[in-house]
Structures are given as C-alpha cells and as structure tokens.
Protein backbone atom coordinates (compact mmCIF):
# COMPACT_ATOMS: atom_id res chain seq x y z
CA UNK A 1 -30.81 14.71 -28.84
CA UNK A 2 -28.10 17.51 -28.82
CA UNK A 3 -28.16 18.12 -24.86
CA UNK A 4 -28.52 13.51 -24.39
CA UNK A 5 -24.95 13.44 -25.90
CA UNK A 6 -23.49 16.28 -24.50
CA UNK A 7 -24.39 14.98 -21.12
CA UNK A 8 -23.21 11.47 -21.99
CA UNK A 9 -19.57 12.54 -23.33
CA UNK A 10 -19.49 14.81 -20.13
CA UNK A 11 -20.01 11.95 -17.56
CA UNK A 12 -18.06 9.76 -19.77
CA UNK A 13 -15.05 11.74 -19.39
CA UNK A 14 -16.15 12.47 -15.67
CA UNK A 15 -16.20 8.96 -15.21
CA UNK A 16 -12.57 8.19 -16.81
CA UNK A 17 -10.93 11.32 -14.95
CA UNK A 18 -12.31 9.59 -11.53
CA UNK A 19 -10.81 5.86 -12.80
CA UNK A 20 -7.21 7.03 -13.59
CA UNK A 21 -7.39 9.13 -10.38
CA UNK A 22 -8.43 5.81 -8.50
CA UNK A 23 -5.69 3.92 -10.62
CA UNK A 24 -2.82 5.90 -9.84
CA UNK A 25 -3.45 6.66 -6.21
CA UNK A 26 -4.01 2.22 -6.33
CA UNK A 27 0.05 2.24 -7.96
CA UNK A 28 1.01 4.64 -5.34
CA UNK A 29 1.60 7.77 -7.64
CA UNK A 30 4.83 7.29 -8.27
CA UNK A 31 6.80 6.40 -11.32
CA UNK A 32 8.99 4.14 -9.46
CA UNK A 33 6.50 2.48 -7.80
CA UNK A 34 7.06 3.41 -4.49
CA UNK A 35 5.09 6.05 -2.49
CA UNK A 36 2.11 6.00 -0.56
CA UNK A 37 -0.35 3.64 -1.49
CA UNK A 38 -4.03 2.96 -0.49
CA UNK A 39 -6.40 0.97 -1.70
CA UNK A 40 -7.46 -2.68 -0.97
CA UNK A 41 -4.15 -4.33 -1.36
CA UNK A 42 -2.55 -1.23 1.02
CA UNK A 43 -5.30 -1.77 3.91
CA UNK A 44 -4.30 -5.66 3.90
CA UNK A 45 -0.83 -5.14 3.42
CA UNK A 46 -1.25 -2.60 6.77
CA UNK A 47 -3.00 -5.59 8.63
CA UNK A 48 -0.80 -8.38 7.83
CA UNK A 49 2.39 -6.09 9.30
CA UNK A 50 0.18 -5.30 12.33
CA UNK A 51 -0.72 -9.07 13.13
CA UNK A 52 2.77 -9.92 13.25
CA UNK A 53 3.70 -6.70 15.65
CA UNK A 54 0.86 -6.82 17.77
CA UNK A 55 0.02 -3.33 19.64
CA UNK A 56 1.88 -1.24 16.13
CA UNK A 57 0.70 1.33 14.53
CA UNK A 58 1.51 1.38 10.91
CA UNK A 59 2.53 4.96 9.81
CA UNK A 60 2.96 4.32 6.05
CA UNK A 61 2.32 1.79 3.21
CA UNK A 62 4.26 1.43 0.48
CA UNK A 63 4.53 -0.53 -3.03
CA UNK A 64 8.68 -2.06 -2.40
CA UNK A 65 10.95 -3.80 -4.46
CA UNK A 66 13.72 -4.41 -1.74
CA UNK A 67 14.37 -8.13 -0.59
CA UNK A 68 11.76 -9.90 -3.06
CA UNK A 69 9.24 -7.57 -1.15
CA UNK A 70 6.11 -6.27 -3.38
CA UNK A 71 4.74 -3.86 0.10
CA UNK A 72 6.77 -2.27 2.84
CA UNK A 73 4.58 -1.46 5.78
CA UNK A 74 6.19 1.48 8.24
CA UNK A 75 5.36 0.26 11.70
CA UNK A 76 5.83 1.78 15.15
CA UNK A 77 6.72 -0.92 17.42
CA UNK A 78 4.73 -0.82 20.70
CA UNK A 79 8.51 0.09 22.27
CA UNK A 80 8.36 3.27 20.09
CA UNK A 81 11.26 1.81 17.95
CA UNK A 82 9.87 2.02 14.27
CA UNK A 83 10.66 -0.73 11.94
CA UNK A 84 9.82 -1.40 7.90
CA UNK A 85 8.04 -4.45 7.53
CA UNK A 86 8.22 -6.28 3.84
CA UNK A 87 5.87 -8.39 2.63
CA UNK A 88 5.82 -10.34 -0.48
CA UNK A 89 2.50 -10.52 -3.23
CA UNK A 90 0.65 -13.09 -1.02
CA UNK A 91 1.20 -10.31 2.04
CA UNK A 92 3.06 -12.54 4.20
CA UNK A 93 5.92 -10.99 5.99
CA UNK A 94 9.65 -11.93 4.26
CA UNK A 95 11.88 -9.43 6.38
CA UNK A 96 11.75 -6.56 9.42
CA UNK A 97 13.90 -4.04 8.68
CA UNK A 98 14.76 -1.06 11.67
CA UNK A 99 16.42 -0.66 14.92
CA UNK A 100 19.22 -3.23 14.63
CA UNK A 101 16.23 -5.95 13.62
CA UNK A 102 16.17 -8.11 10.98
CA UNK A 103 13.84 -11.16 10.94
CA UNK A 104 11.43 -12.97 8.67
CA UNK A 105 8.17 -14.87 9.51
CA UNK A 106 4.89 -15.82 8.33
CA UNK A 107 2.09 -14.16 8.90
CA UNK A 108 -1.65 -14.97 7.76
C-alpha cells in the first residue's frame, strides 16, 4: 500500500513538472511574453507568415505586442532580405516589418 502511493505522488509530480515545462515553453519563456515560442499556435503562426511570402523561411516565432500583433514571425525573404511578419490572434497577417517594407494583408 506503502510503495502504490509512493509511486503515485512520484508520477504525479512527474507529471506536473512535464505540464509547466510544456506551459511555459507554449508562453514562450519569457516574462514579457516575447521569446521563442513553439507549440501549436507557433507552427501556425510560422505557416500563415510563409503563405503570404511564398519561397521564406521563417527563422523565429515569437509571442508580439507591437502594432495590435499577438505573433511576430522572422522570415527570410526568398531575396535574402529578412523581414518580421505580425500577425494578429486569428493569425492573419496585420503588418511586414524589415528592409524599408511595410505592408499589411490577409492571409488564410
């Protein structure tokens, strides 16, 4: 009975250790909530920038709070030039930032 709750409070605290990890690696680890983020909302944040530079590569993903923005996606233009792209909560694209370029668009 001893060694059943032993093993139980072990992987219970396991288990909460691996949720905070997941949750503050989600908020982007930092306390002003901008860093590198991953996650689900980071992947489709790193799409919607890419569909709206086709041949990119995004570099970085960010949470933002600049321009209304909620991400900030760091994208290498096919050219080379490298440009931020914001996107708002519903991911679609409210500014490009970089390289003497600033435009908005929507993107799906």
């Amino acid at each position: 009975m001893i060694r059943n709750k032993r093993t139980l409070v072990i992987g219970v605290a396991a288990l909460a250790v691996v949720a905070g990890g997941g949750a503050y690696a989600y908020a982007g680890g930092g306390d002003d909530g901008e860093g590198t983020a991953s996650g689900p909302g980071a992947d489709r944040a790193r799409r919607a920038a890419l569909a709206h530079l086709p041949g990119g590569t995004a570099n970085a993903v960010e949470r933002d709070n600049e321009k209304g923005a909620t991400w900030e996606v760091e994208v290498r233009k096919a050219n080379g030039d490298t440009v931020d792209v914001r996107l708002d909560a519903n991911y679609k694209v409210i500014a490009v930032d970089g390289d003497n370029e600033s435009e908005a668009g929507d993107t799906d």
